[in-house]
Protein backbone atom coordinates (compact mmCIF):
# COMPACT_ATOMS: atom_id res chain seq x y z
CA UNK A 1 214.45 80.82 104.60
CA UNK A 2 217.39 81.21 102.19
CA UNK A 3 216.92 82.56 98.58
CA UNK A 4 217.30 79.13 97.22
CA UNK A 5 215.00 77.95 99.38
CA UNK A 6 212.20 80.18 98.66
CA UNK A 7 213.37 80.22 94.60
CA UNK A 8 213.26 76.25 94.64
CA UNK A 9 209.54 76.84 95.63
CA UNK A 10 208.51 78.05 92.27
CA UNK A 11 210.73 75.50 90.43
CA UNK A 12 209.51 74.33 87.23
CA UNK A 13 206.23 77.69 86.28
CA UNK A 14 206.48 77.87 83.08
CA UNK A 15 205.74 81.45 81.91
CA UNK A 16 202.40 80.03 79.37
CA UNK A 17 200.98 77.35 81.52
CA UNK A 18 201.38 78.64 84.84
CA UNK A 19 201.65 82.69 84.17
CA UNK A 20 198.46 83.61 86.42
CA UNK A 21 200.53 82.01 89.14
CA UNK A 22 203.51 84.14 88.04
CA UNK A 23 201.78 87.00 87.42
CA UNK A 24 200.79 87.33 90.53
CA UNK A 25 204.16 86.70 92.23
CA UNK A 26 205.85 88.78 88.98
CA UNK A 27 203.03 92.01 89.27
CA UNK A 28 203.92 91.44 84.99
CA UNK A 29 202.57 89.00 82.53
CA UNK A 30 205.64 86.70 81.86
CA UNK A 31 204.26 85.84 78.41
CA UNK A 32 205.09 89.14 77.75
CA UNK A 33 207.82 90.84 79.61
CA UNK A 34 211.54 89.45 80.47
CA UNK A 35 210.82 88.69 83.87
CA UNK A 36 214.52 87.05 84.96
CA UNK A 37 215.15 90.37 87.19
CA UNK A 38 211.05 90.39 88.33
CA UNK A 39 211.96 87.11 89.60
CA UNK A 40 214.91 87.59 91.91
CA UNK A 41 213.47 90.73 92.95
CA UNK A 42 210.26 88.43 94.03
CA UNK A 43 212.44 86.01 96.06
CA UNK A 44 214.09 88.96 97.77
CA UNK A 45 211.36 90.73 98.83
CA UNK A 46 209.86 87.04 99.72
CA UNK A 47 213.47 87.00 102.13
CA UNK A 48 212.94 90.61 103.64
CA UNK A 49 215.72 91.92 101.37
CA UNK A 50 215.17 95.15 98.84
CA UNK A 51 215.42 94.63 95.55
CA UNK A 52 215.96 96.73 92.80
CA UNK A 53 212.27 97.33 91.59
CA UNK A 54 213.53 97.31 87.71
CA UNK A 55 213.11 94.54 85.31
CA UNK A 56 216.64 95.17 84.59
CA UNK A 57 219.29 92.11 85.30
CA UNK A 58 222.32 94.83 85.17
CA UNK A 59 220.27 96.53 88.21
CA UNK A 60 221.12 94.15 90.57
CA UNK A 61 225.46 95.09 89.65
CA UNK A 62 224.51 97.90 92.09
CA UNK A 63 222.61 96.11 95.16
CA UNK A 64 223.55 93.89 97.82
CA UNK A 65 227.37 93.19 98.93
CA UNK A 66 229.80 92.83 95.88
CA UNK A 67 231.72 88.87 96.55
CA UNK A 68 234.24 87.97 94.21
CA UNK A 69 233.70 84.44 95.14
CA UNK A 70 230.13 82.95 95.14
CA UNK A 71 228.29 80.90 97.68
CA UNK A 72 225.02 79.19 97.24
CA UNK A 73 221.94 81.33 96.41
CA UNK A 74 224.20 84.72 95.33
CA UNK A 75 223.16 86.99 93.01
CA UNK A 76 224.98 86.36 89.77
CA UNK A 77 224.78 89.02 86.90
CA UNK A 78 225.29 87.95 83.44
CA UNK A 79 225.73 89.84 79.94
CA UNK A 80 223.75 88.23 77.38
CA UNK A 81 223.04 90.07 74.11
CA UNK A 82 224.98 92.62 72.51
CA UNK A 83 223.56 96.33 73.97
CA UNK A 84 225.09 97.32 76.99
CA UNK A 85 221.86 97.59 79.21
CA UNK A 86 221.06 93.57 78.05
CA UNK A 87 222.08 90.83 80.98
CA UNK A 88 220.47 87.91 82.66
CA UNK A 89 220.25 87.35 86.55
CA UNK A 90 220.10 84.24 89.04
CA UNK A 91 220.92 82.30 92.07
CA UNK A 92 224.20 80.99 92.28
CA UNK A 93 223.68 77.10 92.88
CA UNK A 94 227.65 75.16 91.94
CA UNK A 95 230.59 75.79 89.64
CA UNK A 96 230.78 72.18 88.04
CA UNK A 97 233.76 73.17 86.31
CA UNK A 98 235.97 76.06 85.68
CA UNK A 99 233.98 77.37 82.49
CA UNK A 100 231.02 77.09 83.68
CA UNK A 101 228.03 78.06 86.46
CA UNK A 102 224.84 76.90 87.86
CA UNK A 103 221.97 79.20 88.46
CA UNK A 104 218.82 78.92 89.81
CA UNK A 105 216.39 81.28 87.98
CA UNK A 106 213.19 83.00 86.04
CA UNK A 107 213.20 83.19 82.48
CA UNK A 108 215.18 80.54 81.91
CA UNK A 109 213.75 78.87 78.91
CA UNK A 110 210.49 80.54 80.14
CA UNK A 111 210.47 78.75 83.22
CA UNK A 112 211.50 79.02 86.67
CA UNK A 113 214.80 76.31 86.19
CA UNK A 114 218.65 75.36 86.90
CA UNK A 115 220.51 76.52 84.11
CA UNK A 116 223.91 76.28 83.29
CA UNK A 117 225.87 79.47 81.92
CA UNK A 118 229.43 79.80 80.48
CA UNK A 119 231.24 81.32 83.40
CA UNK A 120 233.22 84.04 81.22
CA UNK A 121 229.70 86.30 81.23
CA UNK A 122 229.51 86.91 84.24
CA UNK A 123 229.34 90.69 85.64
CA UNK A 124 228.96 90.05 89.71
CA UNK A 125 227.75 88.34 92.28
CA UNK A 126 226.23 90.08 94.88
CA UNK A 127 225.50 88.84 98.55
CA UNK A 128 222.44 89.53 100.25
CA UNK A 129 222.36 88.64 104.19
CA UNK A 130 220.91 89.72 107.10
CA UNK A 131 224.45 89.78 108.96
């Protein structure tokens, strides 16, 4: 199953009314932790991949193959915020246009959601395959 594919499974848990759910995929309460990076690292486990094990987007810039050109269900790191350690973290899903991306993702208005993202803030994509 690809990482979209098992990410599209929790679609729509919302980190309030469905955090025992997420919780228990998360090993954090959402409600009270960032849990973007707790997410991916969820579905990649879920796919037999390794994961960073921090709740840290900016962990995943150093995991997985570095692409320069995304494909569906990619890791895309974004900066968000204004410290350097600060980021956000999804699935690749389209490039509608040229300033802008599509992710698949946790914490995205404290749900599991597509999301569109201004595609100037993003850090990396990173490829995760069992090639």
């Amino acid at each position: 199953m690809s990482l979209l594919d098992i990410a599209k499974q929790y679609l729509g848990l919302h980190e309030v009314r469905n955090k025992s759910r997420l919780k228990s995929l998360l090993g954090i309460d959402p409600s009270k932790i960032a849990w973007c990076a707790a997410f991916i690292n969820a579905v990649l486990k879920e796919a037999g991949f390794q994961g960073t094990g921090k709740l840290t987007a900016r962990s995943f810039l150093k995991v997985g193959k570095l692409v320069t050109t995304p494909e569906k269900g990619d890791v895309v790191v974004l900066k968000r915020g204004v410290l350097p350690w600060q980021g956000h973290v999804g699935l690749f899903v389209d490039q509608p246009n040229n300033s802008e991306i599509i992710l698949l993702g946790g914490n995205q208005g404290n749900k599991v959601c597509y999301k569109r993202y201004p595609k100037k803030s993003v850090l990396g994509y990173r490829r995760f395959s069992s090639e």
